[in-house]
C-alpha atoms as a PDB file:
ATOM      1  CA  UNK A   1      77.104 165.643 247.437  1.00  0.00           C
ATOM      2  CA  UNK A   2      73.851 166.147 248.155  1.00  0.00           C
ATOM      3  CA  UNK A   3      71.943 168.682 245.210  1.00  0.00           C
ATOM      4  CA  UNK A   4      68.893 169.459 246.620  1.00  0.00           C
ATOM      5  CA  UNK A   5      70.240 170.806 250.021  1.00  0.00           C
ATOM      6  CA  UNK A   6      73.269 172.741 247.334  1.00  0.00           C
ATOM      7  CA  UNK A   7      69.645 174.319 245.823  1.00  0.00           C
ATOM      8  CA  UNK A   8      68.047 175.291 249.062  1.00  0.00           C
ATOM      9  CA  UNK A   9      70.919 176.481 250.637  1.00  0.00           C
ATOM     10  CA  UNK A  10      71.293 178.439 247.270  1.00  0.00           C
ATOM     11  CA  UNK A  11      67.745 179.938 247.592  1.00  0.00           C
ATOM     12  CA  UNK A  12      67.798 180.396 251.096  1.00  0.00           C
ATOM     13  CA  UNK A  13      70.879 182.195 251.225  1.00  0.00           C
ATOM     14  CA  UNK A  14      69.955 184.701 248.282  1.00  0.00           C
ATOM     15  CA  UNK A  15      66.390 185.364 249.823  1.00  0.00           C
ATOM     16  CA  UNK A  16      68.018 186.286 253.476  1.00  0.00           C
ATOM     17  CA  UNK A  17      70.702 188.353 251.695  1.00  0.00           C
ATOM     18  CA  UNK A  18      67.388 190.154 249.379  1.00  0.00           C
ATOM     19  CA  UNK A  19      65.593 190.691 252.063  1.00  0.00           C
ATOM     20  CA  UNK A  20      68.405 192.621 254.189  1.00  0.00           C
ATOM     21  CA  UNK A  21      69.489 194.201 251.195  1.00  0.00           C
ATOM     22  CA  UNK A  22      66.545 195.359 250.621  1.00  0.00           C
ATOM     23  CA  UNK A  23      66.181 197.174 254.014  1.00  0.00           C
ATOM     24  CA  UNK A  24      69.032 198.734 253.719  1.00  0.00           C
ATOM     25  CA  UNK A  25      67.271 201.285 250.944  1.00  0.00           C
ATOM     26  CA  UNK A  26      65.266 204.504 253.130  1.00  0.00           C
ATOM     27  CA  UNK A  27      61.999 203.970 251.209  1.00  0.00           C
ATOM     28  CA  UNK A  28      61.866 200.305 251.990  1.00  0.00           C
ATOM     29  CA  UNK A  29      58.296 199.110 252.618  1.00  0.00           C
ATOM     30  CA  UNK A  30      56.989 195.189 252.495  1.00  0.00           C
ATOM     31  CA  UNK A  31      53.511 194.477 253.722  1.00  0.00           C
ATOM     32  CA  UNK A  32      54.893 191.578 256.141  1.00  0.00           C
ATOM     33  CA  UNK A  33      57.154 194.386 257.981  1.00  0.00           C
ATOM     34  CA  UNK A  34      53.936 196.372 257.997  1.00  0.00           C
ATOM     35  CA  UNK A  35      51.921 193.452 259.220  1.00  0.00           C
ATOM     36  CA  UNK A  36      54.622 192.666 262.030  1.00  0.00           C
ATOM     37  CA  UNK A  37      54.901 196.579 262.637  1.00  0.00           C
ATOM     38  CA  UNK A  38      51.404 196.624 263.214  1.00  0.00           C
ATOM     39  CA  UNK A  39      51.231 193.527 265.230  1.00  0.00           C
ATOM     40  CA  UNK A  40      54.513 193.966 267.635  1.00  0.00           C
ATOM     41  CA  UNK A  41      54.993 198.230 267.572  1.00  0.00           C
ATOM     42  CA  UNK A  42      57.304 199.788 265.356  1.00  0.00           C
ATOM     43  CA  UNK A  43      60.505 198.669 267.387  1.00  0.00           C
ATOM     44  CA  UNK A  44      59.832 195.052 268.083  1.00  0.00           C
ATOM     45  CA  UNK A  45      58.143 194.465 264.675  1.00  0.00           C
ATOM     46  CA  UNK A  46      61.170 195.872 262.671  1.00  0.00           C
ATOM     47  CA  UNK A  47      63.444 193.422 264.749  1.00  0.00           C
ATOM     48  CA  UNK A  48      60.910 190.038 263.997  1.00  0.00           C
ATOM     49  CA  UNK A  49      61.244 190.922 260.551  1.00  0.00           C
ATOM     50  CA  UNK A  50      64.980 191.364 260.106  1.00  0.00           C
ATOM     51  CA  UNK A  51      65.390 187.772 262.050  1.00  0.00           C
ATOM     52  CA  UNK A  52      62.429 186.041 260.650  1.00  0.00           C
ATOM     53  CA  UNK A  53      63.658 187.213 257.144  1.00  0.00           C
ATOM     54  CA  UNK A  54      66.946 188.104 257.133  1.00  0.00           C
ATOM     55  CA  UNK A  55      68.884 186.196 259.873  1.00  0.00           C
ATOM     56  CA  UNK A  56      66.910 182.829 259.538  1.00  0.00           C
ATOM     57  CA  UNK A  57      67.278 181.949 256.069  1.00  0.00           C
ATOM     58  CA  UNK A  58      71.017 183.055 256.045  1.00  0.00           C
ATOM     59  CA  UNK A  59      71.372 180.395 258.726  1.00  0.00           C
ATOM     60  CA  UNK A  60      69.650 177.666 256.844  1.00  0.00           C
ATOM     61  CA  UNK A  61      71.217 178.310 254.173  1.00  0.00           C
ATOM     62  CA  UNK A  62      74.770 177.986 255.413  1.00  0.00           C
ATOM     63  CA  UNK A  63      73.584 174.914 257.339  1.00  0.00           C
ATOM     64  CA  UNK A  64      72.041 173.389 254.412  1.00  0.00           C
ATOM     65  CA  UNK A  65      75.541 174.283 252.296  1.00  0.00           C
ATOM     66  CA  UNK A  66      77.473 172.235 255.431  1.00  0.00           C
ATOM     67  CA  UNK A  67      75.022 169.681 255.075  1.00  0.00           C
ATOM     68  CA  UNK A  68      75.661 169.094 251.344  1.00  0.00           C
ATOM     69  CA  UNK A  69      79.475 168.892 251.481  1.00  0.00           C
ATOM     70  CA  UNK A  70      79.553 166.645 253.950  1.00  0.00           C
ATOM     71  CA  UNK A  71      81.011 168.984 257.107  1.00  0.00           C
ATOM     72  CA  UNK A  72      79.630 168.804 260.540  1.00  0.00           C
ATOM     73  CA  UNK A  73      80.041 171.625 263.334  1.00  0.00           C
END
């Protein structure tokens, strides 16, 4: 069992499910979704942002749990 990858899959995991918890609420408002917004449009920004932040570390965070115990997909 490998602790640091238990750790970062622990931090990773509760920082992807933050961050889309987090836009969930109306008056949500970060200044790297308004940097991306700004960058990409409104559309294409909002949709960097909920992968770079949300769907990415949820990943690495599961694959980092797999890691740790052992199991390989």
């Amino acid at each position: 069992m490998d602790w640091f990858s238990i750790i970062l899959g622990i931090l990773a995991t509760g920082f992807g499910l933050y961050t889309l918890n987090s836009r969930r609420q109306k008056d949500y408002s970060s200044a790297r979704l308004n940097a991306m917004k700004s960058m990409f449009g409104e559309n294409a920004g909002d949709k960097v942002h909920f992968i770079a932040y949300g769907i990415i570390p949820l990943v690495i965070g599961v694959m980092m749990f797999l890691k740790a115990f052992g199991i390989s997909l």
